[in-house]
Protein backbone atom coordinates (compact mmCIF):
# COMPACT_ATOMS: atom_id res chain seq x y z
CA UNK A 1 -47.80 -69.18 -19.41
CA UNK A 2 -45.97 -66.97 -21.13
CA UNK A 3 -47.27 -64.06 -19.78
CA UNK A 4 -46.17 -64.78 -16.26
CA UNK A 5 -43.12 -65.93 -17.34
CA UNK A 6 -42.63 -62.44 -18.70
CA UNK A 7 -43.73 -60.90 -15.87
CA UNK A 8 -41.66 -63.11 -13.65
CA UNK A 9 -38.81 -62.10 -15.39
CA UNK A 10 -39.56 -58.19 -15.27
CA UNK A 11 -40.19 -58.45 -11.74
CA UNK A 12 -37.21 -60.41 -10.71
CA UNK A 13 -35.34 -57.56 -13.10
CA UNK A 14 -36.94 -54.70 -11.04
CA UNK A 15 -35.97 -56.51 -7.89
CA UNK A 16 -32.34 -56.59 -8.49
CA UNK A 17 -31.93 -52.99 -10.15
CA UNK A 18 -33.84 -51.59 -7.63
CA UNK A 19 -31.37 -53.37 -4.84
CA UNK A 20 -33.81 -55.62 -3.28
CA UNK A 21 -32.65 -58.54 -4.89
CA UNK A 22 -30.00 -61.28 -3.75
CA UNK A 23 -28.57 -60.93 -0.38
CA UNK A 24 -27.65 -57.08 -0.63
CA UNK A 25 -29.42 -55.44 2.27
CA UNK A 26 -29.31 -51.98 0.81
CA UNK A 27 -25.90 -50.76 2.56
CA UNK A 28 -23.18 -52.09 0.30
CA UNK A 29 -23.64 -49.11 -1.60
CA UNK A 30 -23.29 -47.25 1.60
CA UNK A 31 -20.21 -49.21 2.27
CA UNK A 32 -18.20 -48.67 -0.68
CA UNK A 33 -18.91 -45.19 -1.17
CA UNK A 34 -16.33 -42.72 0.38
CA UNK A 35 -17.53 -40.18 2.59
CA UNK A 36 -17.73 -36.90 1.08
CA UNK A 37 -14.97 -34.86 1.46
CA UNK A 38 -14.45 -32.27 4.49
CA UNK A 39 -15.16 -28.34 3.04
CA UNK A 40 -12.30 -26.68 2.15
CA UNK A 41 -11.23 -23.41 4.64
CA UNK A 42 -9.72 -20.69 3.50
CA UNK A 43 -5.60 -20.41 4.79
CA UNK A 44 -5.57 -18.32 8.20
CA UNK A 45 -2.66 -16.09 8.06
CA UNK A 46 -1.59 -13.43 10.88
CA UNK A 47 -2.36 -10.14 10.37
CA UNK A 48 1.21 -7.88 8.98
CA UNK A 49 3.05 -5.90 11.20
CA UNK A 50 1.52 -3.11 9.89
CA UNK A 51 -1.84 -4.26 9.73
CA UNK A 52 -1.90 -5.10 13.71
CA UNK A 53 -0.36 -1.62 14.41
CA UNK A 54 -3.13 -0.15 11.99
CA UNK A 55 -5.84 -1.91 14.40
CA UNK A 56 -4.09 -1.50 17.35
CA UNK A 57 -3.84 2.56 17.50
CA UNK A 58 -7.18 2.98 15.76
CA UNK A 59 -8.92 1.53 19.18
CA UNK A 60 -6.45 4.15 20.76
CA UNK A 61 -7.77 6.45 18.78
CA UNK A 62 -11.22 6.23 18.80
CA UNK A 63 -11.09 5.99 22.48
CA UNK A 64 -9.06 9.26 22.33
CA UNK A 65 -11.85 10.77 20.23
CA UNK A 66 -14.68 9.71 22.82
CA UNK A 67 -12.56 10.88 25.88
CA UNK A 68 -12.19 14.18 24.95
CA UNK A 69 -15.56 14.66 24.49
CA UNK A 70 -15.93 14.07 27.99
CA UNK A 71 -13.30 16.83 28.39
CA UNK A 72 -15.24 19.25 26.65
CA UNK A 73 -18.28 18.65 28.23
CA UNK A 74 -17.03 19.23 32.13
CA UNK A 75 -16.17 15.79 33.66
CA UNK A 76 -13.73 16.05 35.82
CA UNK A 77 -10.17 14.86 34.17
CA UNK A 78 -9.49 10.84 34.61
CA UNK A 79 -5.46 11.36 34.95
CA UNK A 80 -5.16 7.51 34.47
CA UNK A 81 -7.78 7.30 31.11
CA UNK A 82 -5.03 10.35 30.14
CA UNK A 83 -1.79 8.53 30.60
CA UNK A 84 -3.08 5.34 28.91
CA UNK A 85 -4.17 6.95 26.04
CA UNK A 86 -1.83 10.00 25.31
CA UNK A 87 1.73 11.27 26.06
CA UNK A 88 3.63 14.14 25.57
CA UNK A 89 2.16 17.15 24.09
CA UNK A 90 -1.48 15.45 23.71
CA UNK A 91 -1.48 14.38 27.05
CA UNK A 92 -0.70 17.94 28.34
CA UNK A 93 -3.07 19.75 25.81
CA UNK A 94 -5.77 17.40 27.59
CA UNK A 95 -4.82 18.59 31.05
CA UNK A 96 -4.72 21.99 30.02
CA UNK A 97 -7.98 21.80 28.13
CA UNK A 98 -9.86 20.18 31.23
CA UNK A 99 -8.16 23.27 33.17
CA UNK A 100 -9.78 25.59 31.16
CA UNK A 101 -12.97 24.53 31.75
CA UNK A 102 -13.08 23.81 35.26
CA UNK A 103 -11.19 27.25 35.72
CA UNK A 104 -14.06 29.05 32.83
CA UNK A 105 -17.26 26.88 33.34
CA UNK A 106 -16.95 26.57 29.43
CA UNK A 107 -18.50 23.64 28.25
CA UNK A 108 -18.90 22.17 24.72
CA UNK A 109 -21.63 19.27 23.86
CA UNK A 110 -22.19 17.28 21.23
CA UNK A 111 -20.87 15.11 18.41
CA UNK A 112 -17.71 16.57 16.42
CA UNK A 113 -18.22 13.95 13.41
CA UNK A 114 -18.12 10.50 11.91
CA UNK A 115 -14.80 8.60 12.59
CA UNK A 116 -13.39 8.01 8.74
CA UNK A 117 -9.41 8.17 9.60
CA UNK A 118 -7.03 8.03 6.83
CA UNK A 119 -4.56 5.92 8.61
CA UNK A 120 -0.86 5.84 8.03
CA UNK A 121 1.33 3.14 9.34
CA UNK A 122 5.37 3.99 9.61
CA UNK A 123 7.13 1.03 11.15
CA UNK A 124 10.11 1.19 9.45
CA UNK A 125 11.18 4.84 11.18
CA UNK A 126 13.55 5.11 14.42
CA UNK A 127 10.38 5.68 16.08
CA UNK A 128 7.65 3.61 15.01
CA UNK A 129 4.26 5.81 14.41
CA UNK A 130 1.04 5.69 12.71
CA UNK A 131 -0.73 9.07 11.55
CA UNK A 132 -4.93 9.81 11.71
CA UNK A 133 -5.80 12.28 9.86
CA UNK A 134 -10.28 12.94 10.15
CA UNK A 135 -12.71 15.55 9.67
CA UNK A 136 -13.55 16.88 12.75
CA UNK A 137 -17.53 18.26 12.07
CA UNK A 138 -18.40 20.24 14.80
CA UNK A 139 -21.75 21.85 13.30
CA UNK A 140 -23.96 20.35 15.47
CA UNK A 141 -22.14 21.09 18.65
CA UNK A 142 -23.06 23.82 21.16
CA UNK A 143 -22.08 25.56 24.45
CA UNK A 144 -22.69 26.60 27.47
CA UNK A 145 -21.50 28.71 30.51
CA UNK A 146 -21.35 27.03 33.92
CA UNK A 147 -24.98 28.00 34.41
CA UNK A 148 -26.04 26.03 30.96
CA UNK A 149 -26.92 29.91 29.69
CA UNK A 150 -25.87 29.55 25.93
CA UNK A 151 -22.04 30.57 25.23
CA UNK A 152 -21.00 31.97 21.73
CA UNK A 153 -18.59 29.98 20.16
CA UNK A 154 -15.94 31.84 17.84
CA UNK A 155 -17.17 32.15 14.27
CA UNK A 156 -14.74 29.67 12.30
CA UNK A 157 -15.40 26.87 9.58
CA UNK A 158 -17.37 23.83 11.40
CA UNK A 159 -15.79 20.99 8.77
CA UNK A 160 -11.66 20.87 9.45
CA UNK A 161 -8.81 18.40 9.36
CA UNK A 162 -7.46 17.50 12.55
CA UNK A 163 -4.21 14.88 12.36
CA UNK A 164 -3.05 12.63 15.47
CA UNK A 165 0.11 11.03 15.70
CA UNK A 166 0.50 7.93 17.72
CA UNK A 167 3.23 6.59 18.96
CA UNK A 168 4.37 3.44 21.07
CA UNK A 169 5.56 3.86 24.72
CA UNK A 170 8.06 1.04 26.08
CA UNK A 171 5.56 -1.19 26.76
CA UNK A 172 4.64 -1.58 23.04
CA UNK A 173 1.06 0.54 23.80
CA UNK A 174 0.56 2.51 21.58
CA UNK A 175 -0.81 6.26 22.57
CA UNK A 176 -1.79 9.37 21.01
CA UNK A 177 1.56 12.11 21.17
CA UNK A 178 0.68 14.50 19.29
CA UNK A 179 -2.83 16.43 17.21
CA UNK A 180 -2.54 19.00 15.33
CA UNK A 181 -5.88 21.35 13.98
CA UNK A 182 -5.63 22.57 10.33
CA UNK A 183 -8.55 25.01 10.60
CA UNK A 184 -7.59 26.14 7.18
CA UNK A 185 -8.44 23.15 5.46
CA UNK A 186 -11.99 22.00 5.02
CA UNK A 187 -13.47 18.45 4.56
């Protein structure tokens, strides 16, 4: 008898560590633990000042970049896409520039480089701007006369600097007013 008593005893033992034992249906445990807690996220702050007008004339930018690459390759001036995007002296260079080629059949194709801006942010000026400054690559662009016969482009360094100066209008748009070439300095 002593043997089942022992084994009795172990049983009724495993029975109530293992939770089966007594009345417990298996969710007190459930019950009286608190749920875990909700993950941590990270504070949200608002972007700076700065930091929106950085982001804000960049898109201007790299639209500016893409739509005068249209220019240069013959279609037809979009006097709208020009006064959303540029004013003053950039805006006429890009009227004059489409002139040019409508008047000469001149046409340039191709990429002119990467966009890797060094960007500038001056809020704290009378006039609020923000300066680009990129490498304009225009190695692996080409052109043509009106009849797509080859045209010979002048012989000058293919890698140069190129700065744009944005600034806003009264809206609070910001636009590109001025670009200036520095042929003289490589990248």
């Amino acid at each position: 008898m002593r043997r089942s008593t022992a084994t009795g005893a172990i049983a009724v033992l495993l029975l109530t560590v293992a939770g089966c034992g007594g009345d417990d249906d298996g969710t007190t445990a459930a019950r009286t633990t608190p749920p875990p807690a909700p993950p941590s996220s990270p504070a949200v702050t608002a972007p700076s000042l700065e930091e929106t007008a950085r982001t804000q004339a960049l898109e201007v930018y790299r639209q500016w970049r893409a739509f005068q690459l249209t220019i240069d390759a013959g279609t037809p001036l979009d006097a709208a896409t020009v006064d959303r995007l540029a004013t003053g002296p950039a805006a006429d260079l890009a009227r004059s520039a489409a002139d040019q080629i409508a008047r000469h059949g001149i046409t340039t194709h191709g990429p002119d480089g990467a966009l890797v801006p060094t960007v500038t942010v001056s809020l704290d000026a009378g006039m609020p701007t923000v300066t680009v400054v990129d490498c304009m690559d225009t190695s692996a662009r080409y052109a043509t006369n009106r009849d797509g016969s080859p045209y010979a482009l002048p012989s000058q360094s293919p890698r140069y600097v190129k700065t744009f100066t944005l600034t806003r209008n009264a809206s609070g748009v910001w636009q590109v007013a001025g670009m200036r070439s520095e042929r003289d300095r490589t990248c």
